[in-house]
N, C-alpha and C. Protein backbone atom coordinates (compact mmCIF):
# COMPACT_ATOMS: atom_id res chain seq x y z
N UNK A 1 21.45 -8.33 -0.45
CA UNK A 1 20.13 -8.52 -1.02
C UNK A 1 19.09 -7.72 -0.23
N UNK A 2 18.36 -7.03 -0.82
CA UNK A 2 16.99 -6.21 -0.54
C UNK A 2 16.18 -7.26 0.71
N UNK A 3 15.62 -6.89 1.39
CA UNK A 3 14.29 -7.31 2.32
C UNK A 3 13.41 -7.02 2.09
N UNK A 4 13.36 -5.07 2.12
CA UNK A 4 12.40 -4.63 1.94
C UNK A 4 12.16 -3.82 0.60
N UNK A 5 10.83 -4.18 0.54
CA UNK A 5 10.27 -3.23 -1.21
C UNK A 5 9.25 -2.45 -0.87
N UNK A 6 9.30 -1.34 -1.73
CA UNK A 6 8.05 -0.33 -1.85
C UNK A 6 7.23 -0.96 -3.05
N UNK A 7 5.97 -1.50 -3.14
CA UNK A 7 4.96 -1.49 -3.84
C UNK A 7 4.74 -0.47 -5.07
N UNK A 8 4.80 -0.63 -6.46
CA UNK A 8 4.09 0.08 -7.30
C UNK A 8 3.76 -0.69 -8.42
N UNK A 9 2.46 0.23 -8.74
CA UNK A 9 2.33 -0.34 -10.15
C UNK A 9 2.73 -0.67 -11.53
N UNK A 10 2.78 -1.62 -12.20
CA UNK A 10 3.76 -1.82 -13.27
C UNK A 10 3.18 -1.62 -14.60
N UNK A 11 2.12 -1.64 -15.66
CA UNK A 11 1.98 -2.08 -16.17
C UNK A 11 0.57 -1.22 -17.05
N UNK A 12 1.32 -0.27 -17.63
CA UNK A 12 0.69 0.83 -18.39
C UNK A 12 -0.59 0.74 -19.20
N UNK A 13 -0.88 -0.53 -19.49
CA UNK A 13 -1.73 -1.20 -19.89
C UNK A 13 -3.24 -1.67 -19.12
N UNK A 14 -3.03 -1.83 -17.68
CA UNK A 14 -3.65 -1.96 -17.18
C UNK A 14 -4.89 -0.91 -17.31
N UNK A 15 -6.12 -1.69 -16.50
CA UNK A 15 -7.30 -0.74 -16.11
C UNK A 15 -6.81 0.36 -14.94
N UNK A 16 -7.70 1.22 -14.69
CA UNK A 16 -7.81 2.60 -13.72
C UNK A 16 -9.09 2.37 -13.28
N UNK A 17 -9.00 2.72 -12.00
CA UNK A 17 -10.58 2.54 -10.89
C UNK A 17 -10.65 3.79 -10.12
N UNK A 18 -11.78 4.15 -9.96
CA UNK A 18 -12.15 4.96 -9.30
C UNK A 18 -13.49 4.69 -8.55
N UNK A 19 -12.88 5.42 -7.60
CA UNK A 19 -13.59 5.24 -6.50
C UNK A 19 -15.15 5.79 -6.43
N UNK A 20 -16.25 5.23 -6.15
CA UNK A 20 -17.53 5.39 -6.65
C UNK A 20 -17.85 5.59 -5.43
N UNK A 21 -17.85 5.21 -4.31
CA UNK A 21 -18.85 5.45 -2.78
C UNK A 21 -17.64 4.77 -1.70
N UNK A 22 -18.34 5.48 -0.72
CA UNK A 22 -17.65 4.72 0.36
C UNK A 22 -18.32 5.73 1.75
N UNK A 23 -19.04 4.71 2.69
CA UNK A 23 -19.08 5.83 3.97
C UNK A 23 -19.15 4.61 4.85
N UNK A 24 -18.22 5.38 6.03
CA UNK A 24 -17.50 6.24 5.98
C UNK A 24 -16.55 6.69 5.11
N UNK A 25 -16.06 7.70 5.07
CA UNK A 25 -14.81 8.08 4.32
C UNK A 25 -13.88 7.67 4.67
N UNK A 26 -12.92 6.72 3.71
CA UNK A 26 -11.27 6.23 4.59
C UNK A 26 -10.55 7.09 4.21
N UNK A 27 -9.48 6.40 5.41
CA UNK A 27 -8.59 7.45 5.61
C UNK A 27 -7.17 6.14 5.42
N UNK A 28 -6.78 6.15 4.03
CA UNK A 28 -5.82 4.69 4.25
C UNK A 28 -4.76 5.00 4.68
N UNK A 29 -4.66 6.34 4.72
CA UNK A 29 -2.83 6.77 5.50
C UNK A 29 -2.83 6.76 6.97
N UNK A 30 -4.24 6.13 7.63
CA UNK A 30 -3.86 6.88 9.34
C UNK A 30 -3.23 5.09 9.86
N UNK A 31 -3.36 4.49 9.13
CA UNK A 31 -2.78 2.91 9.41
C UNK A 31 -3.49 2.63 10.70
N UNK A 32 -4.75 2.55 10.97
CA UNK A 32 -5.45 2.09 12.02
C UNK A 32 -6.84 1.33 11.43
N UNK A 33 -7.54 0.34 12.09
CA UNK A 33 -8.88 -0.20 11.58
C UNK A 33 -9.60 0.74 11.34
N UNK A 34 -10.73 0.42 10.40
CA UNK A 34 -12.06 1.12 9.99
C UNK A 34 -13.25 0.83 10.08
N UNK A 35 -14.02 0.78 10.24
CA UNK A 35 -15.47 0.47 10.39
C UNK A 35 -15.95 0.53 9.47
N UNK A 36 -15.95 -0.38 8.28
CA UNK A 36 -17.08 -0.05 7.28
C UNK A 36 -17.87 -1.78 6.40
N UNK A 37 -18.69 -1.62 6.55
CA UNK A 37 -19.93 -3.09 6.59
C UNK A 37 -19.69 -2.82 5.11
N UNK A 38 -20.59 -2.12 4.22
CA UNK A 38 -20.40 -1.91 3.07
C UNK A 38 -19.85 -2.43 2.39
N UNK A 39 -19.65 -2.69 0.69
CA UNK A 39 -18.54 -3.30 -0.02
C UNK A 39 -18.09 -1.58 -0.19
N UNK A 40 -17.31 -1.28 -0.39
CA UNK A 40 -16.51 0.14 -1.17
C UNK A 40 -16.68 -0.17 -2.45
N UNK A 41 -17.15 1.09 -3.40
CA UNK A 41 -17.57 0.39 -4.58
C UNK A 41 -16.63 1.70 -5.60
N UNK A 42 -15.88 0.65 -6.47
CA UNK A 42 -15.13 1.19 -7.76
C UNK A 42 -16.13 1.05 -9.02
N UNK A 43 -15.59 1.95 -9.99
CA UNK A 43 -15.75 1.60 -10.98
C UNK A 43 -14.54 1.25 -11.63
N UNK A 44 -14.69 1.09 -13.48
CA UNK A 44 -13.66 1.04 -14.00
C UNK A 44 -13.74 2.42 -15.08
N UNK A 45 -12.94 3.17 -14.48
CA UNK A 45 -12.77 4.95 -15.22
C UNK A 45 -11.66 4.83 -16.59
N UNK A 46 -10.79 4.20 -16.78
CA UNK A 46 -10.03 3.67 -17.78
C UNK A 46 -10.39 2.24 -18.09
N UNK A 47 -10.89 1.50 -19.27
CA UNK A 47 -10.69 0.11 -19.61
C UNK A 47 -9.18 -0.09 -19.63
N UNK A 48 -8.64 -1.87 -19.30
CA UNK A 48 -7.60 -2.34 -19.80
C UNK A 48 -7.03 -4.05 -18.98
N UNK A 49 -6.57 -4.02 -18.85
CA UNK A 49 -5.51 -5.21 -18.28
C UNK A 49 -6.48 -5.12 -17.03
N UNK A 50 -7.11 -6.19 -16.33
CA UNK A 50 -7.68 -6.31 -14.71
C UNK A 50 -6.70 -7.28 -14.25
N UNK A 51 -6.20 -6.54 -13.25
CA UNK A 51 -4.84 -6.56 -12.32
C UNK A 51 -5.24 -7.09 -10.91
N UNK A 52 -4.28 -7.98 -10.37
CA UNK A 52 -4.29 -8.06 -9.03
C UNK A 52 -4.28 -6.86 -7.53
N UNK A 53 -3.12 -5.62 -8.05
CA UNK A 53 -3.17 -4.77 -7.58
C UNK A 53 -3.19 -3.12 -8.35
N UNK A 54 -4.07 -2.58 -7.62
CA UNK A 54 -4.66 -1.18 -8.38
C UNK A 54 -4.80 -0.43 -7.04
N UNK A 55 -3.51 0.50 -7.70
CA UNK A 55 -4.05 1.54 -6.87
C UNK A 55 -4.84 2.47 -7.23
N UNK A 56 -5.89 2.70 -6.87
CA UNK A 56 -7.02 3.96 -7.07
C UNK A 56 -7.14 5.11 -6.93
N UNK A 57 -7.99 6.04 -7.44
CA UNK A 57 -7.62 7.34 -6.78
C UNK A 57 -7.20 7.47 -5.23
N UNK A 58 -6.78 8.55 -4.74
CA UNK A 58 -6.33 8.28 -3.42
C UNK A 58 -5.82 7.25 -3.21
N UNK A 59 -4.77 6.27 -3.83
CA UNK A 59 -4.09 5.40 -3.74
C UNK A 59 -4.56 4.49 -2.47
N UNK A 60 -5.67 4.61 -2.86
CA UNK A 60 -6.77 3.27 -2.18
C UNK A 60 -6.23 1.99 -3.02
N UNK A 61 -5.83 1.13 -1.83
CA UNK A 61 -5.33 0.11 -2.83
C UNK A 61 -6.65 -1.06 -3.18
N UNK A 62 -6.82 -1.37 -4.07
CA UNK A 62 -7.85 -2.35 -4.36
C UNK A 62 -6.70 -3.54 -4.73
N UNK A 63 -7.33 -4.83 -3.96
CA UNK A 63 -6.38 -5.89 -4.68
C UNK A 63 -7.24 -7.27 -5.17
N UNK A 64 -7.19 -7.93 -5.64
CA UNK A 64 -7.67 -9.46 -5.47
C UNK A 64 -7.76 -9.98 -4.36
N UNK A 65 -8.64 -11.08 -4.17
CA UNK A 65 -9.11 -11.57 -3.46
C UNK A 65 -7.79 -12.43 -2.76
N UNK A 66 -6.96 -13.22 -4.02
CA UNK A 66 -5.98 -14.12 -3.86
C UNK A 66 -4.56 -13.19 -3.32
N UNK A 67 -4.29 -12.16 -3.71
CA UNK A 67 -3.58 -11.11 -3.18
C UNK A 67 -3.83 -10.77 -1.61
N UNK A 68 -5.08 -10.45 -1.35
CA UNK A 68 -5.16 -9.91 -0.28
C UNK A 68 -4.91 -11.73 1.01
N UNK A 69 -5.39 -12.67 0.55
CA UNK A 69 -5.24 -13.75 0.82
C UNK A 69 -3.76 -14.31 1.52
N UNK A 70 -2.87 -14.32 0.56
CA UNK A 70 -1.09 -13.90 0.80
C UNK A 70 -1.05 -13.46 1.89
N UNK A 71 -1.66 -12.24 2.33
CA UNK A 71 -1.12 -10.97 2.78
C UNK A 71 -1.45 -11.28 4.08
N UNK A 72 -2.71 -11.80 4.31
CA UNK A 72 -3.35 -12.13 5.41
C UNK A 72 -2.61 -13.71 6.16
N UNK A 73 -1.88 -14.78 5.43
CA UNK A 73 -1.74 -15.72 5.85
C UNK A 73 -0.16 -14.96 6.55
N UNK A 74 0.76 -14.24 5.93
CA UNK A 74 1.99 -13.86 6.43
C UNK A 74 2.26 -13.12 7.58
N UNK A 75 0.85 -12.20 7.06
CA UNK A 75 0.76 -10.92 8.44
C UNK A 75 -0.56 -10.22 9.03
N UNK A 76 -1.13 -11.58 9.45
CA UNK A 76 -2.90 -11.22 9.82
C UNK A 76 -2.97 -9.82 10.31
N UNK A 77 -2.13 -9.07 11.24
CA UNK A 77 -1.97 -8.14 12.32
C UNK A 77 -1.98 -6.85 11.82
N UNK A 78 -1.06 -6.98 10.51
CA UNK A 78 -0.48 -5.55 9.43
C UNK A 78 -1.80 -5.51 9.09
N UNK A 79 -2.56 -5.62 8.41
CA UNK A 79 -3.52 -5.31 7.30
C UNK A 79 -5.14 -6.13 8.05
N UNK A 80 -6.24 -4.77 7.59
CA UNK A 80 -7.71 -4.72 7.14
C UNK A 80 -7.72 -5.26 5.86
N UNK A 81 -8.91 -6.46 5.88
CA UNK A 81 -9.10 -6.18 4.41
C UNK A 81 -10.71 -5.80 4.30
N UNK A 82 -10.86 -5.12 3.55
CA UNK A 82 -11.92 -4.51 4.18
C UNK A 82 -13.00 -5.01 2.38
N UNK A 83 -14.69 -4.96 2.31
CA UNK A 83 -14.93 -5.76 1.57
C UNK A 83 -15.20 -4.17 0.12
N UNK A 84 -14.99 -5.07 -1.20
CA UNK A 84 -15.19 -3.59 -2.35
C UNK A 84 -16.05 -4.72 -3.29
N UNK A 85 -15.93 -3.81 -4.24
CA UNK A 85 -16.96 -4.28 -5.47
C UNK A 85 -16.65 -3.03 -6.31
N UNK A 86 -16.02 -4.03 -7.46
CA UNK A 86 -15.91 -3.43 -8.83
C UNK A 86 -16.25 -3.56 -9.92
N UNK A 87 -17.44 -2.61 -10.25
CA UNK A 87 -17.89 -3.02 -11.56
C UNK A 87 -19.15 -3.80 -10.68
N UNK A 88 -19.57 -3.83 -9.53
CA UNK A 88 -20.37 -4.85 -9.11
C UNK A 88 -20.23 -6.33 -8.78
N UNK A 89 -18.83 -6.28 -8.87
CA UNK A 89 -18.14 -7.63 -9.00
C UNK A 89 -18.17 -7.72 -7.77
N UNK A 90 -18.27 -8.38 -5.90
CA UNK A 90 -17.92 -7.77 -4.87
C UNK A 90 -17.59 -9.05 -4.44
N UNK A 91 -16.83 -10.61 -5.17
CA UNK A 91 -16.59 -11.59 -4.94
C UNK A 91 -14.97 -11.60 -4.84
N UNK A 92 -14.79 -10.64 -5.59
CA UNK A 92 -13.09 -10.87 -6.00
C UNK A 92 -12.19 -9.88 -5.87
N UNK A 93 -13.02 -9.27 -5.00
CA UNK A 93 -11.59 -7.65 -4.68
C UNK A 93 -11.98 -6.58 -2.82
N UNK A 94 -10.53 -6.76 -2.74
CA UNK A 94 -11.00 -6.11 -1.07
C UNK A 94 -9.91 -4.66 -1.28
N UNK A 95 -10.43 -3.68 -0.22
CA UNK A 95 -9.68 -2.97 -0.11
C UNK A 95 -8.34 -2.62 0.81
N UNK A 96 -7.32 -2.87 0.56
CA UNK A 96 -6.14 -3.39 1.57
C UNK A 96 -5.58 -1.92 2.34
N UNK A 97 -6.68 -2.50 3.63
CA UNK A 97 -6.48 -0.81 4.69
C UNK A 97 -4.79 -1.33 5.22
N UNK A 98 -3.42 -0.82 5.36
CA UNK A 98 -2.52 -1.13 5.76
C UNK A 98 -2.69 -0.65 7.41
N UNK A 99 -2.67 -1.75 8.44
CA UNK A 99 -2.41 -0.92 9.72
C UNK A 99 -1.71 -0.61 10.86
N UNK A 100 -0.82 -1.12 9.99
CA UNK A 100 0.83 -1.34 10.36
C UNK A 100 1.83 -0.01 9.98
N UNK A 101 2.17 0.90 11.01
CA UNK A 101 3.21 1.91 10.62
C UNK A 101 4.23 1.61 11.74
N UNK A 102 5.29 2.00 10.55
CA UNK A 102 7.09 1.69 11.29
C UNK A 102 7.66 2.77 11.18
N UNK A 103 8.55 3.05 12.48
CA UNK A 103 9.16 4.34 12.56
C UNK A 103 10.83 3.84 12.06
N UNK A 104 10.91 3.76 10.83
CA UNK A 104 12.06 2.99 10.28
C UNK A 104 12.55 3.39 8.90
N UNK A 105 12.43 4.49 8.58
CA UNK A 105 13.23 5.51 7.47
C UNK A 105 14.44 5.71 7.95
N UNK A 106 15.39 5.66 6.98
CA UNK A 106 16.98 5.77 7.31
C UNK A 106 17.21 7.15 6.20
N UNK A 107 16.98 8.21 7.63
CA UNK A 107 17.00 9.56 7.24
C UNK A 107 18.55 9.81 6.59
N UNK A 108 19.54 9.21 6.21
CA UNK A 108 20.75 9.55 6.54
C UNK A 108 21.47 9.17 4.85
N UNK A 109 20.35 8.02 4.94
CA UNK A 109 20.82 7.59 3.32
C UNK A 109 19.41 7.60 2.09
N UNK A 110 18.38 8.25 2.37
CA UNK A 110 17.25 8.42 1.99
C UNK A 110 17.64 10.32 1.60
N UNK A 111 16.76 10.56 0.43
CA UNK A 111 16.69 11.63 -0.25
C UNK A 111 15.56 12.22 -0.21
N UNK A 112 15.22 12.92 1.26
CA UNK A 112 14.36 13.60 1.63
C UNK A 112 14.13 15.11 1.58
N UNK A 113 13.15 15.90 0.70
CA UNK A 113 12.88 17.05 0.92
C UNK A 113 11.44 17.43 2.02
N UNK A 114 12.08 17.84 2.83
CA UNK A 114 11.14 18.41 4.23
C UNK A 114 10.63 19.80 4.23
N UNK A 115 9.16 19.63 5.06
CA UNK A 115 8.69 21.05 5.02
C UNK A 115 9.44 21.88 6.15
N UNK A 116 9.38 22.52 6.15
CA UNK A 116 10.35 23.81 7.35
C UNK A 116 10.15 23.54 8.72
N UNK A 117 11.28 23.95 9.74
CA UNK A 117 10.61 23.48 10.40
C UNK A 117 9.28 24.30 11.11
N UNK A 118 9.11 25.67 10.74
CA UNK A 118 7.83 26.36 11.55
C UNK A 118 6.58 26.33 10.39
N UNK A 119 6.30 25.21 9.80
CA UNK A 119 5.66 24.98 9.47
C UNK A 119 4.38 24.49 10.20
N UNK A 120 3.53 24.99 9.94
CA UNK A 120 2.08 24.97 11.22
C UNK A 120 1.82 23.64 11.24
N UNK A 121 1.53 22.55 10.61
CA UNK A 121 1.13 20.89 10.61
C UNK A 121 2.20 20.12 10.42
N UNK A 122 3.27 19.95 9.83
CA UNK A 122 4.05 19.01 9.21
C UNK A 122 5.40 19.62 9.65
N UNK A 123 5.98 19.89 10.52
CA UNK A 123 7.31 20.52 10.84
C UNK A 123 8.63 19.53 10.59
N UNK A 124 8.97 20.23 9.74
CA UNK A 124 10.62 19.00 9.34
C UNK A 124 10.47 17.31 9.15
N UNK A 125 8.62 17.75 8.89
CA UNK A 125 8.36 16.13 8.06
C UNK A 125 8.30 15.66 6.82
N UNK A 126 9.21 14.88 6.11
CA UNK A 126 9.17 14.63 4.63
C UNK A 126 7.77 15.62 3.76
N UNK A 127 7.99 15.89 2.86
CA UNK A 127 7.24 16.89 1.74
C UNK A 127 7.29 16.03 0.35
N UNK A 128 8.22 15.35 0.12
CA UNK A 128 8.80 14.39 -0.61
C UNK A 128 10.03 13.89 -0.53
N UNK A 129 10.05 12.82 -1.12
CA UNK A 129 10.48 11.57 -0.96
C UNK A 129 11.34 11.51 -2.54
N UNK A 130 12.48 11.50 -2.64
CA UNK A 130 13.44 11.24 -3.96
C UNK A 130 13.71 9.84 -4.24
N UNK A 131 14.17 8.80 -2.87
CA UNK A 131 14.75 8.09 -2.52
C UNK A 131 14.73 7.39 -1.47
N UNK A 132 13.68 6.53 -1.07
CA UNK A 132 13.66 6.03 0.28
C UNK A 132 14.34 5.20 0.46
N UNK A 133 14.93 4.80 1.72
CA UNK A 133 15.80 3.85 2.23
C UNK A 133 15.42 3.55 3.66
N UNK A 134 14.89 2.03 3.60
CA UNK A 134 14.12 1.60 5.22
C UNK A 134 15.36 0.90 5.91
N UNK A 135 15.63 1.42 7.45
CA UNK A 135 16.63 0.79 8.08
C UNK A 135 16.07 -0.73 8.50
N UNK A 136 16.57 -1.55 7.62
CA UNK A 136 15.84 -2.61 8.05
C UNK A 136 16.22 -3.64 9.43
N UNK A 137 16.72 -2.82 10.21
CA UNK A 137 17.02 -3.56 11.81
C UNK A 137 15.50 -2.98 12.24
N UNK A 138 15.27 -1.69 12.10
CA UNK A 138 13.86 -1.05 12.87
C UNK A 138 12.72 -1.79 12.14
N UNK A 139 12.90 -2.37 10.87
CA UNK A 139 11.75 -2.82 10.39
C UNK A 139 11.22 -4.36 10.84
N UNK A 140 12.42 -4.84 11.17
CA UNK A 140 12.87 -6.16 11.02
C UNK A 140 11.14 -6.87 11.92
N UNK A 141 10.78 -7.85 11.86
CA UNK A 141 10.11 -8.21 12.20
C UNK A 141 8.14 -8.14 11.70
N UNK A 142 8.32 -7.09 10.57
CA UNK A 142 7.08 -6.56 10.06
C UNK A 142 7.38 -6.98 8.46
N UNK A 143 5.64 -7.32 7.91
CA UNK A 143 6.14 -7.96 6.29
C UNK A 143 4.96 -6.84 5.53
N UNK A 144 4.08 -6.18 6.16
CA UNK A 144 3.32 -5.52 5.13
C UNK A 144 2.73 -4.27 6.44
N UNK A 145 3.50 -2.65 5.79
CA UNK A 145 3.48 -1.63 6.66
C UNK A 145 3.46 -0.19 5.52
N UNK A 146 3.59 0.42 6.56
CA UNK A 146 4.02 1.90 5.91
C UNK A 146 4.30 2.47 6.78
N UNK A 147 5.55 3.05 5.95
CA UNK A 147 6.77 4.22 6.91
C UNK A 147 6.29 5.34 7.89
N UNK A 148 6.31 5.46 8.86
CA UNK A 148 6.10 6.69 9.48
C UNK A 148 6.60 7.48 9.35
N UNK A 149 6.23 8.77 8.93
CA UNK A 149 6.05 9.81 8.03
C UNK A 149 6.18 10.08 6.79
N UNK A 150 6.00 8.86 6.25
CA UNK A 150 5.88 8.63 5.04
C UNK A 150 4.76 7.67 4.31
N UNK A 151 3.62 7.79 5.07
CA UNK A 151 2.81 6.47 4.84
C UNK A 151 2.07 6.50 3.44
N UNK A 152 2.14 7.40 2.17
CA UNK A 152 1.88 7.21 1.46
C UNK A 152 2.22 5.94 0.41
N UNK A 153 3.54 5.45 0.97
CA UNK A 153 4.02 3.80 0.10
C UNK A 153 3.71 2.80 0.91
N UNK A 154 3.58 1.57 0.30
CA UNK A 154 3.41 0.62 0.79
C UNK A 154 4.95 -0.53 0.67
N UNK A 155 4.95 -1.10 1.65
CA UNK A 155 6.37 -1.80 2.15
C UNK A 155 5.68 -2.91 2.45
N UNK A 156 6.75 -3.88 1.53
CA UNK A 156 6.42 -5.17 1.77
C UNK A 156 7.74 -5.94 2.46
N UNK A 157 7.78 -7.36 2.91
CA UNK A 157 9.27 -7.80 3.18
C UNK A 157 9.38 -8.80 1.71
N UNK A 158 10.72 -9.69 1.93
CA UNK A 158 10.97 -9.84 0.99
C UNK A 158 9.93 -11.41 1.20
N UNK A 159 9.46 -11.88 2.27
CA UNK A 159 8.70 -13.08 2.16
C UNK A 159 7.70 -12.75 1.75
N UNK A 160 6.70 -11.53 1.73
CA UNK A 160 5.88 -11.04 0.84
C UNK A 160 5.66 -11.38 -0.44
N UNK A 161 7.34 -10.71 -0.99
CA UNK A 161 7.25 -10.29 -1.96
C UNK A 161 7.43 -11.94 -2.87
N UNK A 162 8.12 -12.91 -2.44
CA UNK A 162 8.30 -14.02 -2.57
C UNK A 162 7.06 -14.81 -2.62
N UNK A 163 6.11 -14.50 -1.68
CA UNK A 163 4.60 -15.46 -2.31
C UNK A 163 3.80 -15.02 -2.88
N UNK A 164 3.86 -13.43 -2.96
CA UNK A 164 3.24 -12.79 -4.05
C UNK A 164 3.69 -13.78 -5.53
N UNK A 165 5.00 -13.35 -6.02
CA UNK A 165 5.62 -13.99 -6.74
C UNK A 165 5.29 -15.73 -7.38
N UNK A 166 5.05 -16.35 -6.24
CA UNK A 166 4.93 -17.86 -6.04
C UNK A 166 3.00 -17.60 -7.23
N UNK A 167 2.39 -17.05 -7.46
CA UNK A 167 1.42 -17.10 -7.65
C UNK A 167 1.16 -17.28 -8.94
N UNK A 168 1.57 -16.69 -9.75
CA UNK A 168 2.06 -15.23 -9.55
C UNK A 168 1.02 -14.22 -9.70
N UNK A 169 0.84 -12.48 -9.19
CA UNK A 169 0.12 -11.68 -9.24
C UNK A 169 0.31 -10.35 -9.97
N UNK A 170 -0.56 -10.10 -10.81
CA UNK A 170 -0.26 -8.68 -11.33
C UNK A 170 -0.70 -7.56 -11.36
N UNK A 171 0.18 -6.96 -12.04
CA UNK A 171 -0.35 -5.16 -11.40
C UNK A 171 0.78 -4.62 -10.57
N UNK A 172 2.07 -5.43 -10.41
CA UNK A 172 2.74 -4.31 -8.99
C UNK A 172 4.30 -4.96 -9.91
N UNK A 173 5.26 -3.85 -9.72
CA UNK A 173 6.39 -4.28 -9.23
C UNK A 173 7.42 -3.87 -7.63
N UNK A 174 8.22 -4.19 -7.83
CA UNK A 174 9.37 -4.09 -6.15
C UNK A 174 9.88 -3.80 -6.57
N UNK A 175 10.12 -2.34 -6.07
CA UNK A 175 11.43 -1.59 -5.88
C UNK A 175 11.99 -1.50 -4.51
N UNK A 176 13.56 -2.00 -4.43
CA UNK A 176 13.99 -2.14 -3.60
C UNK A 176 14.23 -0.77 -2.32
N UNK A 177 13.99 -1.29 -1.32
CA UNK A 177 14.09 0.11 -0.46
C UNK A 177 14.87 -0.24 0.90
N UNK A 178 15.49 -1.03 1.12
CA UNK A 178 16.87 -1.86 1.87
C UNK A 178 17.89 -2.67 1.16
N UNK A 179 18.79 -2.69 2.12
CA UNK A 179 20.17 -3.70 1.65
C UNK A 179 20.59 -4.29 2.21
């Protein structure tokens, strides 16, 4: 049985947000705190389904209040939640800075295309991703992260994904990314 899941969105129907302001500028891939007082403010750029989790342009994740809630009782340490407003709404949605990165890709059974290695910034670091597979002994102990050198997904554990579930919340499914 799976532990760990990669986060995505499910549900074609749903609304699309975009991102309206924000300063500072985040940076949600450096997985470290942010400084920002502000709500971060979305709009809604597509009408449809209002979802628990949305990822936004720049796969800024916007989630519910009750989502981000979960997230915080399992793994205060992993995750910012930092405050948004959508639509002006700024009661019921935060932006989920992840600040938790794991050096725990299982290069061996994962379907990685890498940039070269004399590549000036990124040398023989994932370019894309076919197939991830998290060694979950290196992960073991973390419930809401992102892969090092791969921090564009979000990784949940399976107790995550289990009180997510318990809620239940929408907008995301789990795809498995351990065994």
């Amino acid at each position: 049985m799976a532990e760990y899941f990669k986060v995505a969105m499910d549900d074609e129907r749903r609304w699309h947000l975009e991102l309206l302001a924000v300063k500072p500028p985040i940076d949600i891939w450096a997985c470290c705190q942010v400084d920002v007082s502000l709500p971060v403010k979305f709009g809604v750029l597509v009408p449809g389904l209002k979802v628990d989790y949305n990822p936004s342009c720049f796969a800024i994740p916007v989630v519910s209040k009750r989502f981000a809630d979960v997230l915080q009782s399992i793994s205060p340490d992993e995750i910012q939640r930092l405050p948004a407003s959508v639509d002006n709404d700024p009661n019921n949605w935060k932006v989920l800075n992840v600040v938790s990165k794991v050096d725990c890709i299982d290069y061996a059974r994962s379907s990685i295309q890498s940039y070269p290695q004399d590549h000036p910034e990124k040398p023989g670091k994932p370019r894309g991703v076919l197939r991830l597979v998290i060694d979950k002994n290196l992960a073991k102990g973390h419930h809401v992260f992102r892969a090092k050198d791969w921090e564009v997904v979000l990784i949940v554990s399976n107790d995550v994904k289990a009180a997510l579930a318990r809620l239940p919340v929408t907008g995301l499914e789990f795809i498995p990314v351990s065994d």
